[in-house]
Protein backbone atom coordinates (compact mmCIF):
# COMPACT_ATOMS: atom_id res chain seq x y z
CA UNK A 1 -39.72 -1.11 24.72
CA UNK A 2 -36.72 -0.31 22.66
CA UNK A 3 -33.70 -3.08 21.48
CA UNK A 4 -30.61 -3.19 20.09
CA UNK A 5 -29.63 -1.68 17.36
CA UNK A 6 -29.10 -4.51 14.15
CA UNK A 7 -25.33 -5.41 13.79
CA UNK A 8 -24.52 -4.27 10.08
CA UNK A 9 -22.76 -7.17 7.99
CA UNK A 10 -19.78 -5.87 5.27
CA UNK A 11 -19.03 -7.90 2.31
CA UNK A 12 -15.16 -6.82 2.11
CA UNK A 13 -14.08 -8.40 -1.56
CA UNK A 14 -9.98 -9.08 -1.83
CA UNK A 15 -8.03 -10.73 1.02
CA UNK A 16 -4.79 -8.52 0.33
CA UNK A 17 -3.11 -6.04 3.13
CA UNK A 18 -6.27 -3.02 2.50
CA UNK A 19 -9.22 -5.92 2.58
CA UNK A 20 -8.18 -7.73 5.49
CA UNK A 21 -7.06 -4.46 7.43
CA UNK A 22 -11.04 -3.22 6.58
CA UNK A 23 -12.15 -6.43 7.74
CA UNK A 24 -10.26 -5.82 11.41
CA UNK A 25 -10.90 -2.26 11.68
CA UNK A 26 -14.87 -2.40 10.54
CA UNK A 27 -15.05 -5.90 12.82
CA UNK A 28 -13.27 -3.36 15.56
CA UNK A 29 -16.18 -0.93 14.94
CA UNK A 30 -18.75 -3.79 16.03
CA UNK A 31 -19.59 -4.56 12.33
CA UNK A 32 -20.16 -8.30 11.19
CA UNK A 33 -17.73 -8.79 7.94
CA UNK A 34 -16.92 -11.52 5.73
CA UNK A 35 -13.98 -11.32 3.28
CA UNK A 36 -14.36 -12.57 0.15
CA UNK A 37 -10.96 -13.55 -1.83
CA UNK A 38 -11.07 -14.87 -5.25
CA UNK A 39 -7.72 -17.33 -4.81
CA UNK A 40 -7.24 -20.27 -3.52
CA UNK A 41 -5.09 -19.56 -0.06
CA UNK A 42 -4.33 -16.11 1.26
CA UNK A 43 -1.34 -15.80 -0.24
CA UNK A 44 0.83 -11.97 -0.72
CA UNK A 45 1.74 -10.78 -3.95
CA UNK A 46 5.18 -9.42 -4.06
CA UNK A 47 8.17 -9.18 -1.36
CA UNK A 48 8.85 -6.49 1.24
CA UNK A 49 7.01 -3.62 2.09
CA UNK A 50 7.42 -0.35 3.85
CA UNK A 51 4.89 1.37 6.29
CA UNK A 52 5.07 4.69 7.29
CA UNK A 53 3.72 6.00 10.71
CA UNK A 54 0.39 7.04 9.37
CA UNK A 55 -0.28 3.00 8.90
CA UNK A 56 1.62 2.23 12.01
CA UNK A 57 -0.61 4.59 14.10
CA UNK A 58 -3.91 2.79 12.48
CA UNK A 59 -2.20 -0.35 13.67
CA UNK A 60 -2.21 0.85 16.84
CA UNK A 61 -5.38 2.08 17.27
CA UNK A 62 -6.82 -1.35 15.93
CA UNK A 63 -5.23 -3.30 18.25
CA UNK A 64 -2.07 -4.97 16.53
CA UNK A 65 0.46 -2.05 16.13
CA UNK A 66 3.02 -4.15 18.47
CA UNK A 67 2.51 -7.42 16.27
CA UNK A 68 3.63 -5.31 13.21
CA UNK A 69 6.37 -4.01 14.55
CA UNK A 70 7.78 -7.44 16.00
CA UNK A 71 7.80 -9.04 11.78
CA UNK A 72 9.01 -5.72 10.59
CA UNK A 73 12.50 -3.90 10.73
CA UNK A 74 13.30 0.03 11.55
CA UNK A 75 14.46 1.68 8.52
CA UNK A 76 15.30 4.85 6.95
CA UNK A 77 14.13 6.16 2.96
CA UNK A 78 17.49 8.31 2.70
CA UNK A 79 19.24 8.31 -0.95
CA UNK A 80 22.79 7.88 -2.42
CA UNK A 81 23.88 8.92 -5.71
CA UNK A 82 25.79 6.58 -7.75
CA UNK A 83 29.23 7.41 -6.29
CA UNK A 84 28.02 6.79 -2.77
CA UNK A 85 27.05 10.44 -1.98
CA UNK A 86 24.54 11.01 0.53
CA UNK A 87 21.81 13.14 -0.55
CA UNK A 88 20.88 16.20 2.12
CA UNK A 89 17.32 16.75 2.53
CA UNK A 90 17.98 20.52 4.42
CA UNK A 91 14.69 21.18 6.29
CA UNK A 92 13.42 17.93 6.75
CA UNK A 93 13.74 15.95 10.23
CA UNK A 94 15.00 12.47 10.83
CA UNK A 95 11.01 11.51 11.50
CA UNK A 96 10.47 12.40 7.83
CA UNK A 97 12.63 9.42 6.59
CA UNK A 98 11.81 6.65 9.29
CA UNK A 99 9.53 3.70 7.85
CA UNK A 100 9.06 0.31 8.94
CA UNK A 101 10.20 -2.37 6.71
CA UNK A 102 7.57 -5.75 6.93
CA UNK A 103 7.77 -9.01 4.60
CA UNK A 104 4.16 -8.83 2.85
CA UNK A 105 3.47 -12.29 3.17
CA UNK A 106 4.09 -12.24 7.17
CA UNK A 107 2.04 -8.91 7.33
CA UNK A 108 -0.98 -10.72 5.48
CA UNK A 109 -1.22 -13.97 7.62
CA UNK A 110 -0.97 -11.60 10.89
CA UNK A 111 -3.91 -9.40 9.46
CA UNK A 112 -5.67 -12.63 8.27
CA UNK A 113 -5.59 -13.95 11.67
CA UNK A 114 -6.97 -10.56 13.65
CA UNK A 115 -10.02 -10.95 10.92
CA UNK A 116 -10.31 -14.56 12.03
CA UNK A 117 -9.84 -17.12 9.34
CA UNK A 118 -13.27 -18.32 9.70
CA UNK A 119 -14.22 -15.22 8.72
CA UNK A 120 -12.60 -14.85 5.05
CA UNK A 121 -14.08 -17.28 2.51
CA UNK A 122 -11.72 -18.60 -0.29
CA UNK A 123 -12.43 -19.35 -3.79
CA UNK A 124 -15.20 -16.89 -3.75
CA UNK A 125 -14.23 -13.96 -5.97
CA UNK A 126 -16.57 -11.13 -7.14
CA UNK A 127 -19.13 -11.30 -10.01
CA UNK A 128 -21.66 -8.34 -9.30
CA UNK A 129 -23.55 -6.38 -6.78
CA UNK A 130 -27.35 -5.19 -7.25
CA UNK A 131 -28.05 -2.16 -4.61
CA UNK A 132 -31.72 -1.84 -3.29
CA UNK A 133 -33.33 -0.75 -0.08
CA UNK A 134 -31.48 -1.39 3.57
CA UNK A 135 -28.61 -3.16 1.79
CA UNK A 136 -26.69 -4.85 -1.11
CA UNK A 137 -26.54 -8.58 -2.42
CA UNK A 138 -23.43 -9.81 -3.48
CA UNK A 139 -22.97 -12.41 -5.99
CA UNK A 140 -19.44 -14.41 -5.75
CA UNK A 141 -18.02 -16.66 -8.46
CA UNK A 142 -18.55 -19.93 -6.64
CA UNK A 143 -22.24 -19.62 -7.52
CA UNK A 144 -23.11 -18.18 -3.72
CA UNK A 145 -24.68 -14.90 -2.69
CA UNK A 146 -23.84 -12.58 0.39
CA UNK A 147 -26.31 -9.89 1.81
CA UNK A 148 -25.11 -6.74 3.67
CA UNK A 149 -25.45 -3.17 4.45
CA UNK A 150 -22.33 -2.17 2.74
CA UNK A 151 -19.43 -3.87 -0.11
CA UNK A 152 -16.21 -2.80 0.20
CA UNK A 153 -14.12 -3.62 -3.47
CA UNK A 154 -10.59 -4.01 -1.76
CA UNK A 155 -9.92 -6.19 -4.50
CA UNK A 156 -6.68 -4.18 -6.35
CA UNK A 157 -5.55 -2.24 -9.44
CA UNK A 158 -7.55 -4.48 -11.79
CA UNK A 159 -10.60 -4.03 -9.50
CA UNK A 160 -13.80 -6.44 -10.82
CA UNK A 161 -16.14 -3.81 -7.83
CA UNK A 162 -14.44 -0.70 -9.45
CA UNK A 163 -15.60 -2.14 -13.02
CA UNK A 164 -19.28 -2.20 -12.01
CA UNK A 165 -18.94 0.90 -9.84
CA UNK A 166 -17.56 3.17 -12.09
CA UNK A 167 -17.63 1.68 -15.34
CA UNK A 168 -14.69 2.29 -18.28
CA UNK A 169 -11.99 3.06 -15.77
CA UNK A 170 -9.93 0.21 -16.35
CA UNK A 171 -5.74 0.13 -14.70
CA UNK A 172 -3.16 2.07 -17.07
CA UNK A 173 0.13 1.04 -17.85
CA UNK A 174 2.57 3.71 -16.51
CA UNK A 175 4.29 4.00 -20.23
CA UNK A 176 7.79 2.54 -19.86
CA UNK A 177 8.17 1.91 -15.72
CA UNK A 178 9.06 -1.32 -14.59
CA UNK A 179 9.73 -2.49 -11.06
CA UNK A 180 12.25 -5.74 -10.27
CA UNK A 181 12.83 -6.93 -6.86
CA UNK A 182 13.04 -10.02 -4.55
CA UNK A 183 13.42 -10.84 -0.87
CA UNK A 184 17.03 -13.11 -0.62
CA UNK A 185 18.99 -14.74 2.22
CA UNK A 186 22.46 -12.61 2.25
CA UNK A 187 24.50 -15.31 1.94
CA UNK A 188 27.57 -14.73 0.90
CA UNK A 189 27.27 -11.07 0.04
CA UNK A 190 27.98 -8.32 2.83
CA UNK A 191 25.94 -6.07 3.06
CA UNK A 192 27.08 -3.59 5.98
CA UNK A 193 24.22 -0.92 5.67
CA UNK A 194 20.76 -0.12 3.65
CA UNK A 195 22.00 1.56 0.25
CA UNK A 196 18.72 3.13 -1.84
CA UNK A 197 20.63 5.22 -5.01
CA UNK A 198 19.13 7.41 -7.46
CA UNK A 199 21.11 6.79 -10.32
CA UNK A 200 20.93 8.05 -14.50
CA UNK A 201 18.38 7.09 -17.44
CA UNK A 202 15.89 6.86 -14.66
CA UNK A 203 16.87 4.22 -12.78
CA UNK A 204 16.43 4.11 -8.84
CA UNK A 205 16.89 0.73 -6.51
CA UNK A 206 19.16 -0.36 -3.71
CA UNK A 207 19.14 -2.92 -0.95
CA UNK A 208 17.07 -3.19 2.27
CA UNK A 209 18.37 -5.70 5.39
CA UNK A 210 14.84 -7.31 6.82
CA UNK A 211 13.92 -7.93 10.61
CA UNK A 212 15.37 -11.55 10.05
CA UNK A 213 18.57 -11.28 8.65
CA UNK A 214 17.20 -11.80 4.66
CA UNK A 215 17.86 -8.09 2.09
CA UNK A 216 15.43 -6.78 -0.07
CA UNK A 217 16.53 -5.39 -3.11
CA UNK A 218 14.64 -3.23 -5.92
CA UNK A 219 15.21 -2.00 -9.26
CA UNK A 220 12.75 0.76 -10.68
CA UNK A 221 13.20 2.39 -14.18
CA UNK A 222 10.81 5.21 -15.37
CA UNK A 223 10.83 5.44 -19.70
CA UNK A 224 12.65 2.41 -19.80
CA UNK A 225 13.68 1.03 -23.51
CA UNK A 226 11.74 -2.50 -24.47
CA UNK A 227 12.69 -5.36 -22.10
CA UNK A 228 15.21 -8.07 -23.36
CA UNK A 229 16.24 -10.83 -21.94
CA UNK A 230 15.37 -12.72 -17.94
CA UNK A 231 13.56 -10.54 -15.34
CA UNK A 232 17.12 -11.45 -13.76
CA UNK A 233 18.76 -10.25 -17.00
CA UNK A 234 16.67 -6.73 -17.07
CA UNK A 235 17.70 -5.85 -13.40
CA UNK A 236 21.14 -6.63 -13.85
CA UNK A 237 21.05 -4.01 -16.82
CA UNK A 238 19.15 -1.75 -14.39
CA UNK A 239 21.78 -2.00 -11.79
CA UNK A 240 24.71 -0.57 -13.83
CA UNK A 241 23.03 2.76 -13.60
CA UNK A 242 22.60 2.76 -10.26
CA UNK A 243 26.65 1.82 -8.86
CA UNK A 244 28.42 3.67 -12.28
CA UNK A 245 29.46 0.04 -13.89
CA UNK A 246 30.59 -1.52 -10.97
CA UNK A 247 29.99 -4.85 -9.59
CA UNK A 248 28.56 -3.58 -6.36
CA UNK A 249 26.63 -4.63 -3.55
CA UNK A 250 23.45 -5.01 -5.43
CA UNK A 251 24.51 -6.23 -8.59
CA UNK A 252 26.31 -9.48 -6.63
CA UNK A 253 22.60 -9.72 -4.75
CA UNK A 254 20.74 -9.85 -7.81
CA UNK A 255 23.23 -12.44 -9.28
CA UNK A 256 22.64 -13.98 -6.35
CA UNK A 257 19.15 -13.97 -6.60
CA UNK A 258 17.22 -17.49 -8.61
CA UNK A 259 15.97 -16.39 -11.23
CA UNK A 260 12.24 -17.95 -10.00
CA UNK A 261 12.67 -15.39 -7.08
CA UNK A 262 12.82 -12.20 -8.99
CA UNK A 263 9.36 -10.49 -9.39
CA UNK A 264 8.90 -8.20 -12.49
CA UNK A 265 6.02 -5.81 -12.66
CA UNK A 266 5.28 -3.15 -15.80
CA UNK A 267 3.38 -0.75 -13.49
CA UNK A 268 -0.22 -0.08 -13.47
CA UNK A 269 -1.68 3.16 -12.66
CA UNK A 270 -5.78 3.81 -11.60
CA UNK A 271 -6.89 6.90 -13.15
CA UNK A 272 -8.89 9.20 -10.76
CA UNK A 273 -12.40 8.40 -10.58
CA UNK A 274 -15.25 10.45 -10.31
CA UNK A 275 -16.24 9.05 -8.06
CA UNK A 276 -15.42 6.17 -5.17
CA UNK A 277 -18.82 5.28 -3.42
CA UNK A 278 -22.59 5.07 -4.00
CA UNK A 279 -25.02 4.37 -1.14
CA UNK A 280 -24.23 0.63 -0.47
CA UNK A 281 -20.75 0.44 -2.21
CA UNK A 282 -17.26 1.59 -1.83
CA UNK A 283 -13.64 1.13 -3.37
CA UNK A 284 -10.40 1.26 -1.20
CA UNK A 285 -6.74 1.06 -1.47
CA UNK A 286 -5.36 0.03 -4.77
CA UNK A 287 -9.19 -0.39 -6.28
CA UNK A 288 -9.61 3.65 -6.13
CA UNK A 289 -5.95 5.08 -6.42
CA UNK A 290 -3.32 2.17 -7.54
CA UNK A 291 -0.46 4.53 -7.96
CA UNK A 292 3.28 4.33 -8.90
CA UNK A 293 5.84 2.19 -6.28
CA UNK A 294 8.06 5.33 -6.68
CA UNK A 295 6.49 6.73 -3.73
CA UNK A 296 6.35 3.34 -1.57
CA UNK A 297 2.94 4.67 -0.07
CA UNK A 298 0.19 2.88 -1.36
CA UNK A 299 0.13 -0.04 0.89
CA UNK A 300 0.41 2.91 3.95
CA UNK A 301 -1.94 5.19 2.18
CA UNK A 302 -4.86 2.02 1.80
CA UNK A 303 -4.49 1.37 5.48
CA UNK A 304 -5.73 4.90 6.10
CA UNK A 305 -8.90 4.31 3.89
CA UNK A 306 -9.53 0.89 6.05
CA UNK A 307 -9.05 2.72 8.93
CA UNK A 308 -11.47 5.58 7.87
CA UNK A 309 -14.13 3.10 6.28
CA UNK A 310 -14.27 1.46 9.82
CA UNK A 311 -14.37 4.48 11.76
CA UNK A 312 -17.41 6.27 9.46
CA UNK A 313 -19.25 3.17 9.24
CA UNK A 314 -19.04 2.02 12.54
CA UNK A 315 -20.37 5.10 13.83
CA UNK A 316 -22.80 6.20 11.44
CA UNK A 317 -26.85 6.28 11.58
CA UNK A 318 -26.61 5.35 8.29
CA UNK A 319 -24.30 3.51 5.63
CA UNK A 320 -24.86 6.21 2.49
CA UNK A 321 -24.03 8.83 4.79
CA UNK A 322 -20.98 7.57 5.85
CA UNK A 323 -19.90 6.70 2.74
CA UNK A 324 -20.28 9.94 1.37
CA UNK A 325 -18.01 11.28 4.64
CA UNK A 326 -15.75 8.55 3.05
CA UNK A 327 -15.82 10.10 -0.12
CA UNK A 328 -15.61 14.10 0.67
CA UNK A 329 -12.30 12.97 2.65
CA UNK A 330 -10.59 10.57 0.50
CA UNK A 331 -10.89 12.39 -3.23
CA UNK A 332 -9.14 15.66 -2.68
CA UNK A 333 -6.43 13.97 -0.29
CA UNK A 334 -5.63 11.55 -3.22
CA UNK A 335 -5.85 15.26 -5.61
CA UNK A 336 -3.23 15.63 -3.29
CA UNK A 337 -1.15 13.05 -3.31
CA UNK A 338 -0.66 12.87 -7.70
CA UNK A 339 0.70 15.75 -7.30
CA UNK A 340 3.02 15.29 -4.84
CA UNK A 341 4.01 11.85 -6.56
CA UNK A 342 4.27 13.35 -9.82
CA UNK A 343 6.62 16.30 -8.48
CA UNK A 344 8.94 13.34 -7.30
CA UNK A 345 8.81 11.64 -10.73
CA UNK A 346 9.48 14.31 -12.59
CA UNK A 347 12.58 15.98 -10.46
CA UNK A 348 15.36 17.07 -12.67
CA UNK A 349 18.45 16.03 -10.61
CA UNK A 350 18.80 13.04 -7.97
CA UNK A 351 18.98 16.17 -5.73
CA UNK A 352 15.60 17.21 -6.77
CA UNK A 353 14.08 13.89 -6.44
CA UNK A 354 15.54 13.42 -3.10
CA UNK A 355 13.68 16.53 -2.08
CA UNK A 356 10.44 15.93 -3.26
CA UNK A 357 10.05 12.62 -1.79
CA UNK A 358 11.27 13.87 1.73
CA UNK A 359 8.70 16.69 1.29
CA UNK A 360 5.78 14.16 0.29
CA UNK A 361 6.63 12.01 3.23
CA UNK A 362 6.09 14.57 5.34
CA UNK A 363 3.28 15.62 4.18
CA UNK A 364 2.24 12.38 4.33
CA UNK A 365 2.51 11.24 7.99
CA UNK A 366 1.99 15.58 9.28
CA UNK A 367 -1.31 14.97 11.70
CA UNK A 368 -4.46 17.05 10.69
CA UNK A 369 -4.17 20.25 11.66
CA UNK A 370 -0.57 20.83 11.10
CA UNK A 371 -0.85 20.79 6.95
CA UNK A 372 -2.97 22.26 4.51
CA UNK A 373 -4.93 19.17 3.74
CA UNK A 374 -6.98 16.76 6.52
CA UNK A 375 -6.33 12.91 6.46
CA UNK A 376 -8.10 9.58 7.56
CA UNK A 377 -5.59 10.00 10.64
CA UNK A 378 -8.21 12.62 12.09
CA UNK A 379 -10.75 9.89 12.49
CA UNK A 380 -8.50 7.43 14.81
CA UNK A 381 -6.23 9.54 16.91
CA UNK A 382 -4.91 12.61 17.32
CA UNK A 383 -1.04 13.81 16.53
CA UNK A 384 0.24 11.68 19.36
CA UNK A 385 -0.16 8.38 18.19
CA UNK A 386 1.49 9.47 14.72
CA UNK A 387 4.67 10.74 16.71
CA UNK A 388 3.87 7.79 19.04
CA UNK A 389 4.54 6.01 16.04
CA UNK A 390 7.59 7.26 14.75
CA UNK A 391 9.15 6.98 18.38
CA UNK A 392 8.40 2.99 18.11
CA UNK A 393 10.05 2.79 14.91
């Protein structure tokens, strides 16, 4: 007489957009999670975000891909120079530069409800893990345990999992780059069209118009000079760069903007690790590979390890073996992608930079099969749900 297989139970730790998208797609694989988040209330740390058709296809394949797209906006990741020139990508289709622009905080209470609220504890953030036979135990800083078969650190750049896991890898400071931004009602400033300009002393930014009528706007400076002044104050200073002196479009929106509003972030970089998993345990998203904004893909790029993480360990015999499938995939894409990202930082010309990031975008959302290096995309769907995709957008 043979029964059922036992359900395997995931401790994911870190309710952000990668934790609660591996809680949905390893609950989608028929695997019992509980997410463990160290604050309060689910709540989203910064303003909008962009998701490539990679993500959008894993949102589709989980169930929810329509739900995204109704809080998010259709938008293009085409540059300006500082007169107002258009940067030509030659070579490059229109697919390459389509992205979905979503407010994080709406993306995060969708994803929190298609874990299922009861289903994500709060106030229980990560103290340590202790491995042994069959399964891990889990020990949370409200005093509690969890037991499972696997632990997932989603828990971000600053990971406590990743500081057990692979011990003396602590986040970086990306000497001298600083992001500004904020999500504002337009108000009284037109703004006709999305504007993103690469501009001089390494400044980049523009303006954004959201699904409901508010603008996101950014600032980014690589080797900036030390900060004076407001966050307000520093993007202002930012801004003159980017529109050649002029009081343009985003220089009146970040006047506009309360100075409570604007978010400021020196940015942190994960170095690579040697490795991401051991037989019980595994980092993903911003916990194994927190990389520079300059790129916009992390938040798409952690969606794909969700994704994968649910597929391998939803299917597998056995939880070491699938995370060592986890593993062999996910390093030598991420190889991968530094050096694509570091090509774009280090362009010589707005031309140059323009280039690179069109050519790491589509690398980026190419289905397996069609570029030189295999992606988490393999595991979900084939190349018609990433064109799919990009024909939703």
């Amino acid at each position: 007489m043979t029964g059922k297989a036992p359900v395997l139970r995931a401790v994911v730790i870190g309710a952000g957009i990668v934790g609660l998208t591996t809680g949905v797609a390893l609950r989608r694989a028929g695997v019992d999670v509980v997410v463990c988040e160290r604050a309060p209330e689910i709540r989203a740390a910064g303003a909008g975000l962009g998701l490539w058709a990679n993500a959008l296809a894993v949102f589709d394949g989980l169930g929810i891909g329509e739900q995204v797209r109704a809080i998010g906006k259709p938008s293009e990741m085409r540059f300006h120079d500082p007169s107002g020139r258009l940067l030509d990508t030659p070579g490059f289709d229109a697919e390459d530069h389509r992205y979905l622009l979503v407010h994080r905080a709406k993306l995060t209470g969708l994803l929190a409800d298609a874990v299922g609220r009861e289903n994500i504890r709060l106030g229980a953030g990560f103290c340590a893990f202790e491995e042994h036979n069959g399964g891990v135990t889990v020990r949370l800083t409200d005093g509690s345990t969890e037991e499972a078969e696997v632990l997932v650190g989603a828990d971000g750049a600053y990971s406590a999992v990743r500081a057990q896991l692979v011990p003396g890898t602590p986040a970086q400071e990306h000497r001298g780059h600083h992001a500004w931004r904020a999500i504002v009602p337009a108000g009284g400033v037109a703004v006709a069209e999305n504007r993103l300009v690469l501009g001089t002393n390494g400044c980049r930014g523009g303006y954004v118009r959201t699904h409901d009528g508010s603008v996101y706007w950014l600032v980014n400076q690589f080797r900036s000079p030390p900060l004076t002044g407001t966050p307000r104050h520093q993007a202002l200073e930012r801004a003159r760069h980017l529109e050649d002196g002029r009081d343009g479009v985003l220089t009146r929106l970040i006047r506009a903007t309360p100075e409570e509003l604007v978010l400021h972030n020196h940015v942190v970089l994960v170095p690579p690790l040697p490795h991401w998993v051991s037989a019980r345990v595994a980092l993903a998203g911003d916990a194994a590979h927190a990389m520079s904004p300059h790129i916009t893909a992390g938040a798409t790029l952690g969606v794909e390890d969700a994704a994968l993480l649910g597929a391998l360990v939803g299917a597998a015999d056995d939880v070491p073996s699938a995370l060592a499938a986890y593993q062999a995939d996910r390093i030598p894409r991420y190889a991968r992608v530094a050096e694509l990202s570091a090509a774009v930082e280090h362009s010589a010309t707005p031309q140059e930079f323009a280039r690179h990031y069109t050519a790491f975008s589509h690398w980026m959302i190419t289905p397996p099969g069609h570029r030189e290096q295999p992606g988490a995309a393999a595991c979900l769907a084939g190349a018609h749900v990433v064109k799919q995709s990009l024909r939703h957008l």
